[in-house]
N, C-alpha and C. Protein backbone atom coordinates (compact mmCIF):
# COMPACT_ATOMS: atom_id res chain seq x y z
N UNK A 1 129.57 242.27 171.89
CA UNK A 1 129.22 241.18 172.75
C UNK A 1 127.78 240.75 172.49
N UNK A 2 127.09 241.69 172.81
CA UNK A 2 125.45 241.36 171.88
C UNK A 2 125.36 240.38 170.44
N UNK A 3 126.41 241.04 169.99
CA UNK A 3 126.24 240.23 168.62
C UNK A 3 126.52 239.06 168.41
N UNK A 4 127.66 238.76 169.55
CA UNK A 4 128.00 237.02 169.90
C UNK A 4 126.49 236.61 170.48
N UNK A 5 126.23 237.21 171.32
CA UNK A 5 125.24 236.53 171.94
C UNK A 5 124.02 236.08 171.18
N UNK A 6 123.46 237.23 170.60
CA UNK A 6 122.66 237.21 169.48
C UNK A 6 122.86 235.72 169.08
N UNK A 7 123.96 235.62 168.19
CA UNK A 7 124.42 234.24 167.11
C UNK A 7 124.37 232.88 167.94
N UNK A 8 124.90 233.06 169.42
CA UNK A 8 124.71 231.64 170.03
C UNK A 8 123.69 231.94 170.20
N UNK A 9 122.36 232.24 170.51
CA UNK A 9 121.02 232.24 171.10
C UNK A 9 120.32 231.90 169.78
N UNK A 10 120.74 232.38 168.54
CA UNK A 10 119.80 231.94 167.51
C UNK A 10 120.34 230.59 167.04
N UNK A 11 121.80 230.34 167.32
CA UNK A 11 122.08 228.66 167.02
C UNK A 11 121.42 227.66 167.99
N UNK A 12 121.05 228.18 169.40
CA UNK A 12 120.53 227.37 170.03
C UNK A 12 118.69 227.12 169.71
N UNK A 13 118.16 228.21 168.87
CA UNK A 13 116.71 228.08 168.76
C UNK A 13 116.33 228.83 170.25
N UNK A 14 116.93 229.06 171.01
CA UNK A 14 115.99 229.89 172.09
C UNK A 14 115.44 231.47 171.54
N UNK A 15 114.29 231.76 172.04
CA UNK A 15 113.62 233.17 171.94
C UNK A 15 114.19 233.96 171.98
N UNK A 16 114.61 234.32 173.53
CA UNK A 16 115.82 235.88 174.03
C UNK A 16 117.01 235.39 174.11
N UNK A 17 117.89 236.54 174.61
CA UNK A 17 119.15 236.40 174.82
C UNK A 17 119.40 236.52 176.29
N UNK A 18 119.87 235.32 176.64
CA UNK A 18 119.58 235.17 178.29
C UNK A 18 121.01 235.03 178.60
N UNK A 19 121.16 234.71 180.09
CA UNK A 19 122.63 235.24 180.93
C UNK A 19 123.73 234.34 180.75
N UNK A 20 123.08 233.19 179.82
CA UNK A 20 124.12 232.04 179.63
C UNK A 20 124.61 232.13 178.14
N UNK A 21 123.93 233.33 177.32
CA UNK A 21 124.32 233.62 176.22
C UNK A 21 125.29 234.44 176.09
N UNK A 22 124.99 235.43 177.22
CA UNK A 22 125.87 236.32 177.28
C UNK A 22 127.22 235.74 177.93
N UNK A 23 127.26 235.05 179.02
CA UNK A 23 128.57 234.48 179.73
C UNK A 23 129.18 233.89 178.36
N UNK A 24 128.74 233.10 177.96
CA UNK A 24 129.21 232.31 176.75
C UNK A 24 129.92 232.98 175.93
N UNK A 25 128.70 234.64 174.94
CA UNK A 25 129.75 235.18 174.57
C UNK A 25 130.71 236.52 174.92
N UNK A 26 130.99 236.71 175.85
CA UNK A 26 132.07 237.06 177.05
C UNK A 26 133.29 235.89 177.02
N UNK A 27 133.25 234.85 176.92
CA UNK A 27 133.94 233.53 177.06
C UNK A 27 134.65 233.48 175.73
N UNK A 28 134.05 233.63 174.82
CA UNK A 28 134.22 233.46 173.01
C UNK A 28 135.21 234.81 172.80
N UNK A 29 134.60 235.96 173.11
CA UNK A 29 135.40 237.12 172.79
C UNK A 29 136.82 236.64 173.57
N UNK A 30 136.67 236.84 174.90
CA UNK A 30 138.12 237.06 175.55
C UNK A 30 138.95 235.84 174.98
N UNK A 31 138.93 235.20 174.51
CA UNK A 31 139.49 233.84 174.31
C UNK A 31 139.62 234.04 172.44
N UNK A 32 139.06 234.73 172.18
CA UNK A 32 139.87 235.44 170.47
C UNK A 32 140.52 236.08 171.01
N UNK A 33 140.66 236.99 171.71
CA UNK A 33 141.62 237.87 171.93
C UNK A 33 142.61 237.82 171.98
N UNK A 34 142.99 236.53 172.47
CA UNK A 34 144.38 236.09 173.20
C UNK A 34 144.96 234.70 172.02
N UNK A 35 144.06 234.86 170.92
CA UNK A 35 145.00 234.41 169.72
C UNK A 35 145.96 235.58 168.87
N UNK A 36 146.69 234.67 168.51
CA UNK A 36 148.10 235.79 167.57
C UNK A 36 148.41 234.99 166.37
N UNK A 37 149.07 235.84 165.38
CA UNK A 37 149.27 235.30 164.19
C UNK A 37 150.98 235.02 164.59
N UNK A 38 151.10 235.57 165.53
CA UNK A 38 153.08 235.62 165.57
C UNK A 38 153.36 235.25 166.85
N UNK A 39 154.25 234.21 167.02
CA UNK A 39 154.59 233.30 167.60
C UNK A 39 155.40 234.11 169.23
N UNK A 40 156.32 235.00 168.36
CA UNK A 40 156.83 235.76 169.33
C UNK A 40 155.96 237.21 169.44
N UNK A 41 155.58 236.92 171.08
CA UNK A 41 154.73 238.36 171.42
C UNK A 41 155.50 239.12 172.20
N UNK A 42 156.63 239.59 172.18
CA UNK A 42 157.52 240.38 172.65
C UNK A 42 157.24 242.01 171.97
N UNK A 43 157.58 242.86 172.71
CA UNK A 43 157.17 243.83 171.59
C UNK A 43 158.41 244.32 170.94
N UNK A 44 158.02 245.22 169.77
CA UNK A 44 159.09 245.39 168.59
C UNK A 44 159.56 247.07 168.59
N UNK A 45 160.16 247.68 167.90
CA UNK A 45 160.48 248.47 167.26
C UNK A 45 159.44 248.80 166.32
N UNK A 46 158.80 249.77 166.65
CA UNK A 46 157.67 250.70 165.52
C UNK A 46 158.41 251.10 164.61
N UNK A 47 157.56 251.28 163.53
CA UNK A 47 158.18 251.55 161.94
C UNK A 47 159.89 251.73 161.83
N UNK A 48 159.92 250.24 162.45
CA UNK A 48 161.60 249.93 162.21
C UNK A 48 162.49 251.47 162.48
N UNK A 49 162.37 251.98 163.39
CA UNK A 49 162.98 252.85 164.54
C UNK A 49 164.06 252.19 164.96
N UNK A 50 165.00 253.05 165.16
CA UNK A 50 166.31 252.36 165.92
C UNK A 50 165.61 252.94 167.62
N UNK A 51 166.42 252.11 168.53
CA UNK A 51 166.13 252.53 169.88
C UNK A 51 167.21 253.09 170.20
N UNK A 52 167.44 254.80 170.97
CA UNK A 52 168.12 255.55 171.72
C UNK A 52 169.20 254.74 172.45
N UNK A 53 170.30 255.76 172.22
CA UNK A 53 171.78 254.60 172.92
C UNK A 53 172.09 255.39 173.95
């Protein structure tokens, strides 16, 4: 999270890393998070395991 913050605070030209850097990147992280490469987020079968009958 520092390290987001870090990067927006030095894109903005400000000195420190202040509380709107940090909200911001708090905002940036959680919001990658909740991208996916796969459409369906259901969960699967691990290493193609059959499931118990």
């Amino acid at each position: 999270m520092l390290l987001e913050a870090h990067k927006l605070r030095t894109e903005r030209g400000d000195y420190n890393i202040d509380r709107e850097h940090l909200a911001d990147a708090i905002e940036n992280l959680v919001s990658r998070s909740q991208e996916s490469l796969s459409q369906d987020r259901t969960a699967k079968k691990p290493y193609g395991q059959k499931q118990p009958s």
